[in-house]
N, C-alpha and C. Protein backbone atom coordinates (compact mmCIF):
# COMPACT_ATOMS: atom_id res chain seq x y z
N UNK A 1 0.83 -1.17 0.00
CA UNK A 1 0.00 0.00 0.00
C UNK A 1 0.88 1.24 0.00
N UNK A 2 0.05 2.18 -0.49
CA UNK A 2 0.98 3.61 -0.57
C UNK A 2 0.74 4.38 0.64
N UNK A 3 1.78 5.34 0.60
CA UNK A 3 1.06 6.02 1.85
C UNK A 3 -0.08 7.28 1.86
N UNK A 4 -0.58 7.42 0.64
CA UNK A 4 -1.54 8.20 0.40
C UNK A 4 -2.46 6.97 0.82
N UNK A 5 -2.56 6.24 0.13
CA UNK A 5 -3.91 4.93 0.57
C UNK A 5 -3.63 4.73 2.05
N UNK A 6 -3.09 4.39 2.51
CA UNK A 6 -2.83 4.04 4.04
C UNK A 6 -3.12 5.82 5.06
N UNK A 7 -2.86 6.99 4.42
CA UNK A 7 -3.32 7.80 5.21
C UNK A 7 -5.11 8.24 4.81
N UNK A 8 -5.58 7.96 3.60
CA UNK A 8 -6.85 7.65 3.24
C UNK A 8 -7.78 6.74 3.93
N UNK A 9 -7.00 5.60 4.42
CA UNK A 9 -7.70 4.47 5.33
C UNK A 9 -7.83 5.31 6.82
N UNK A 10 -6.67 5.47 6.88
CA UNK A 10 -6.95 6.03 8.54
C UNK A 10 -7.90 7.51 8.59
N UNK A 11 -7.53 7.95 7.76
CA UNK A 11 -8.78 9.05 7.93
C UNK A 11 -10.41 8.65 8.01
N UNK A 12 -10.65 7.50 7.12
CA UNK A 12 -11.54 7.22 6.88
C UNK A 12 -12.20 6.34 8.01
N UNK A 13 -11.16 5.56 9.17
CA UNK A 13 -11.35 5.05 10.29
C UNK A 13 -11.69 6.18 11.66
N UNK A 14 -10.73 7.38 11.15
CA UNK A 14 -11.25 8.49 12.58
C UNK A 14 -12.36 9.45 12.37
N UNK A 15 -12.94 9.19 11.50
CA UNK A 15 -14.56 9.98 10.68
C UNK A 15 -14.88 8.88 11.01
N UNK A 16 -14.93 8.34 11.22
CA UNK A 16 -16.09 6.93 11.51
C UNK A 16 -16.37 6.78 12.71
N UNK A 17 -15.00 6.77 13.25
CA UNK A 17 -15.13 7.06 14.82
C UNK A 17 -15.50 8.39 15.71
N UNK A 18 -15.28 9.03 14.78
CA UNK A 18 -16.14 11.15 15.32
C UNK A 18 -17.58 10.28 14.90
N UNK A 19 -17.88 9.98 14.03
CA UNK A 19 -19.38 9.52 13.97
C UNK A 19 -20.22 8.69 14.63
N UNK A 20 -19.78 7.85 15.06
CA UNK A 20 -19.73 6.80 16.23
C UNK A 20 -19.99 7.30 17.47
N UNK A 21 -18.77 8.57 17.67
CA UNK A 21 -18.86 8.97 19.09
C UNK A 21 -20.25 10.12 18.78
N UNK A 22 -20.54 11.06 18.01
CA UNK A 22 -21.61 11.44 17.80
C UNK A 22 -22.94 11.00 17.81
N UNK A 23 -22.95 9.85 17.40
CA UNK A 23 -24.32 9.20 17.85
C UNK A 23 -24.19 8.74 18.62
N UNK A 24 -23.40 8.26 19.91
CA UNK A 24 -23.46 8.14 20.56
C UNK A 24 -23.73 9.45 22.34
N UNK A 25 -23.51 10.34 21.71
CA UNK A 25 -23.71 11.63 22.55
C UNK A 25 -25.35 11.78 22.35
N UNK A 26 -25.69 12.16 21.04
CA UNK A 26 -27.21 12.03 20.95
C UNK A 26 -27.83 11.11 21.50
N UNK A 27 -27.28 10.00 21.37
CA UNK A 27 -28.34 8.83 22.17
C UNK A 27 -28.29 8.77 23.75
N UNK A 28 -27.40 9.74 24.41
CA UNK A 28 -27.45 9.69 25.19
C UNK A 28 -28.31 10.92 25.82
N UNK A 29 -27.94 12.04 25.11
CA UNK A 29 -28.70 13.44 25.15
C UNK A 29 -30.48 12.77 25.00
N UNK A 30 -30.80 12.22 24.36
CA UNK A 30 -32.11 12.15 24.12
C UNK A 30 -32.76 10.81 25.18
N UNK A 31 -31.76 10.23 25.69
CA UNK A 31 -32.18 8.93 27.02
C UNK A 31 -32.35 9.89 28.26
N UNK A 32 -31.59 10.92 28.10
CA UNK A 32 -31.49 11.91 29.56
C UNK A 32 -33.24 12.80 29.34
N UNK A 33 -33.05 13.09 27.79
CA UNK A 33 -34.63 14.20 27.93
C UNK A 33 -35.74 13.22 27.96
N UNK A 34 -35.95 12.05 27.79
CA UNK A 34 -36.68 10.87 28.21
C UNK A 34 -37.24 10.89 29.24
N UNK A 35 -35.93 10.89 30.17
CA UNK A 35 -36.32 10.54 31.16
C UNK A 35 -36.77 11.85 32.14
N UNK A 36 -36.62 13.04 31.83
CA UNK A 36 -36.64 14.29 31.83
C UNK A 36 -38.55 14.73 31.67
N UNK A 37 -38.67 14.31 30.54
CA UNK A 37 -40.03 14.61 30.15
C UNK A 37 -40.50 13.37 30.76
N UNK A 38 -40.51 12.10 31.28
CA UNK A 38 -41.51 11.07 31.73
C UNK A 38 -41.35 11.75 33.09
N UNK A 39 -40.97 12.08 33.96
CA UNK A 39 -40.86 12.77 35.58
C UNK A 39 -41.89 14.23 35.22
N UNK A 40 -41.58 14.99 34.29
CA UNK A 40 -42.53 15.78 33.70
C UNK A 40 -44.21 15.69 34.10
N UNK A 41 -44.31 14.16 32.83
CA UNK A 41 -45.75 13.67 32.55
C UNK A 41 -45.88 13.41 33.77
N UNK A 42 -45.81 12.57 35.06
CA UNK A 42 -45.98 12.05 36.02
C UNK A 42 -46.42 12.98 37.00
N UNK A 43 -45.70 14.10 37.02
CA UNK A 43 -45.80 15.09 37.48
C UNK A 43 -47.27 16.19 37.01
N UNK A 44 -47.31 16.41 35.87
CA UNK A 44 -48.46 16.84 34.87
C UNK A 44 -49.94 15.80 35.95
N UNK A 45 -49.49 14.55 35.83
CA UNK A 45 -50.93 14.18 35.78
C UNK A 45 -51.14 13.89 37.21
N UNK A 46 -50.06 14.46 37.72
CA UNK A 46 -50.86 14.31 39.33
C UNK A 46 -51.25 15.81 39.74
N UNK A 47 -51.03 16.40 39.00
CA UNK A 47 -51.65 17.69 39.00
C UNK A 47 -52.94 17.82 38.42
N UNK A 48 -53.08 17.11 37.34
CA UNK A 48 -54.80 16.98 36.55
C UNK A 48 -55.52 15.99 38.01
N UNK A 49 -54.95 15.06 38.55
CA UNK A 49 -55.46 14.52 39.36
C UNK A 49 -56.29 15.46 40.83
N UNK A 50 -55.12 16.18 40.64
CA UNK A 50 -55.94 17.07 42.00
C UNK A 50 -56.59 18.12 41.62
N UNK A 51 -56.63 18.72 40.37
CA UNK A 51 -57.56 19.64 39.76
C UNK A 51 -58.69 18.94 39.28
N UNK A 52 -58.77 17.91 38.70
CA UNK A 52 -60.40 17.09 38.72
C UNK A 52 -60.81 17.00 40.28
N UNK A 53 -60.06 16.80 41.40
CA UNK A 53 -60.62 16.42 42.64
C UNK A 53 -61.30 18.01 42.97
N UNK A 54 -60.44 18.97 42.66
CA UNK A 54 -61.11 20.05 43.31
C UNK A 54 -62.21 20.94 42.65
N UNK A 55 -62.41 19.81 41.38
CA UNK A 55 -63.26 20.58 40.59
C UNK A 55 -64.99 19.84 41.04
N UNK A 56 -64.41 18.62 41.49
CA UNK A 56 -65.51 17.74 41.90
C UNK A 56 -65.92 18.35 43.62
N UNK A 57 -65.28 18.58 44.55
CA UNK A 57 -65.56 19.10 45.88
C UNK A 57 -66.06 20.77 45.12
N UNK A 58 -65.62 21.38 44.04
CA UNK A 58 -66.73 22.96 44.19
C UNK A 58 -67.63 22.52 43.09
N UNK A 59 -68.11 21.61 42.34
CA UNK A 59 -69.32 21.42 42.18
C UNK A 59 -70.45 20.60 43.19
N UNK A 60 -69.88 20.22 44.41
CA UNK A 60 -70.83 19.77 45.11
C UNK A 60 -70.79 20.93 46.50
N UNK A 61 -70.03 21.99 46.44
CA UNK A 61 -70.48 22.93 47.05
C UNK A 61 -71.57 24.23 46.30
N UNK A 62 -71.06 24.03 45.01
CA UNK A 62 -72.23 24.54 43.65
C UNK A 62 -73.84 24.19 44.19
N UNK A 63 -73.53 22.79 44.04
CA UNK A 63 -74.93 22.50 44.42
C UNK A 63 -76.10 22.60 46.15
N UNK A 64 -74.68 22.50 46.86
CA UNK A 64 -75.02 22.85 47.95
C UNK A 64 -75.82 24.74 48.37
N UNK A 65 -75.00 25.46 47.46
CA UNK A 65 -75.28 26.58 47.90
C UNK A 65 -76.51 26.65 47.03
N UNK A 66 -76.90 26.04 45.74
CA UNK A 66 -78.18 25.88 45.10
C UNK A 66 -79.36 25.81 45.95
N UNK A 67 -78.87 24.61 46.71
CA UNK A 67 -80.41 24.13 47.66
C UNK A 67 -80.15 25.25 48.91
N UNK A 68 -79.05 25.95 49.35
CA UNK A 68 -79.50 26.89 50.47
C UNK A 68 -80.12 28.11 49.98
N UNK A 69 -79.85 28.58 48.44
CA UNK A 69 -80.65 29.39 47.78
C UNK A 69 -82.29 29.52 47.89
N UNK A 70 -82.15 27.83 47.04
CA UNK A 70 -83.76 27.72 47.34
C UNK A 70 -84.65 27.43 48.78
N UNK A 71 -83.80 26.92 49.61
CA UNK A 71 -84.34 26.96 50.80
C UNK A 71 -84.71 28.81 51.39
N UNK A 72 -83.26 29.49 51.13
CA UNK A 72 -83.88 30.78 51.53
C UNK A 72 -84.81 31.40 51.23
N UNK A 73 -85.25 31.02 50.03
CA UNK A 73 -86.62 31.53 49.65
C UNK A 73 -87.78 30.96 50.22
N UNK A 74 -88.09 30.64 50.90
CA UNK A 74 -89.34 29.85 51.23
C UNK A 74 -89.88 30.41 52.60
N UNK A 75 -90.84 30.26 52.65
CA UNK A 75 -91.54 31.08 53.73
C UNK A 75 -90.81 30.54 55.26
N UNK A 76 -90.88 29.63 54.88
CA UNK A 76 -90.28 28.53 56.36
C UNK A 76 -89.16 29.03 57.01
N UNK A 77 -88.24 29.25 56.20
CA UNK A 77 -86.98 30.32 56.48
C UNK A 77 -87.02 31.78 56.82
N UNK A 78 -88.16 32.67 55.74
CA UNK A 78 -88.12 33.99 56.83
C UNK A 78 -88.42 34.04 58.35
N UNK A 79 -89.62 33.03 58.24
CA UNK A 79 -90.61 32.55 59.84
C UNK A 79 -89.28 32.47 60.64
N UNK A 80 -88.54 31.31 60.57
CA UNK A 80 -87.17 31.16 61.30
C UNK A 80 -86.39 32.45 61.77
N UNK A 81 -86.16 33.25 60.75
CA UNK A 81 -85.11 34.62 60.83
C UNK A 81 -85.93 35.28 61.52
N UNK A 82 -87.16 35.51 61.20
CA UNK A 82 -88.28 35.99 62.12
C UNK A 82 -87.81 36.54 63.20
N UNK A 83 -88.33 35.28 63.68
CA UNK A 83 -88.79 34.52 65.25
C UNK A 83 -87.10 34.38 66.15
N UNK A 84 -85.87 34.20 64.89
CA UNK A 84 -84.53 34.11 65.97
C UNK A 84 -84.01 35.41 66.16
N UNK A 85 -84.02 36.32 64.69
CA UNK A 85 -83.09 37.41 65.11
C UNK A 85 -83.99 38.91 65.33
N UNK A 86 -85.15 39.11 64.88
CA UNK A 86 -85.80 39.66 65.34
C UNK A 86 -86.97 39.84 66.91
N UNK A 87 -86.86 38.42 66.80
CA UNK A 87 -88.26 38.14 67.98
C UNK A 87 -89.39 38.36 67.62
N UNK A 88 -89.55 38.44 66.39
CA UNK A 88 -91.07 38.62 65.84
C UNK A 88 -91.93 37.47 65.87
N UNK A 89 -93.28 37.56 66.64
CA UNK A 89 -94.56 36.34 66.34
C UNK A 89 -95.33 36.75 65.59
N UNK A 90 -96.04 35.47 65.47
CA UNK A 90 -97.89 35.23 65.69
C UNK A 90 -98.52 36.19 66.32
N UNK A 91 -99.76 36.92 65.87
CA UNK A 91 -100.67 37.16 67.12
C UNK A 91 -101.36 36.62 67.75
N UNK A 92 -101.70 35.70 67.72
CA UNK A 92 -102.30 34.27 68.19
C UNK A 92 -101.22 33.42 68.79
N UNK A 93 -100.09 34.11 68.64
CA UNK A 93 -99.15 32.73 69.35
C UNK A 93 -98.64 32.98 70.57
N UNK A 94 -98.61 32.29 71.85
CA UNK A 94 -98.17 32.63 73.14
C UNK A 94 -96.82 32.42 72.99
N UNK A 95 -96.00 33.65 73.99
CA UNK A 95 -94.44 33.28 73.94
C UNK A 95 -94.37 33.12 75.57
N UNK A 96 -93.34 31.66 75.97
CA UNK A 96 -93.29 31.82 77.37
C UNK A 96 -91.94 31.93 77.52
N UNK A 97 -91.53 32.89 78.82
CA UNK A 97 -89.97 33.28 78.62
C UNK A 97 -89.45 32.58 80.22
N UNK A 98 -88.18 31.82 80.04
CA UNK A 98 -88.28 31.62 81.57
C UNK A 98 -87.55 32.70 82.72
N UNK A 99 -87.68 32.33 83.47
CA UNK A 99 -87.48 33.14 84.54
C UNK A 99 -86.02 33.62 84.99
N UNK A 100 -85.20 34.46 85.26
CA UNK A 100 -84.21 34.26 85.81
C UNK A 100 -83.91 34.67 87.05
């Protein structure tokens, strides 16, 4: 062999090996963001996890304050507010107070 061919070979062996070691950096760069973005997702969905939970506890306070809505409206409830924070009766109704 000549030594143009013999320095042709070896060049052609240390480009192979820069290439080699290059895909090998990427494959490692992209095993690291892998694992990077799966701690991510895991993370992501335990966060959707507790935002569905808290979306489910204020729609059943939604509904709760629904029925105290409609309860406040009803005669039964002014009578109550009435009779506790005013002291207002009946005229027909006896009040007995006890003694102190």
């Amino acid at each position: 062999m000549t030594k143009t061919r013999r320095a042709l070979q070896r060049s052609k062996r240390v480009g192979l090996r820069i290439i080699a070691f290059a895909i090998l950096c990427l494959l490692i760069v992209a095993s690291v963001g892998k694992v990077q973005l799966r701690g991510k997702g895991e993370a992501y969905q335990q966060r959707e996890e507790e935002l569905l939970a808290a979306i489910a506890d204020e729609e059943e306070r939604t509904k709760e304050i629904e029925e105290l809505k409609k309860y406040v409206q009803t005669k039964k409830y002014v009578e109550e507010v009435a009779k506790e924070r005013l002291g207002l009766v009946y005229e027909d109704e006896i009040l007995f107070k006890a003694s102190e």
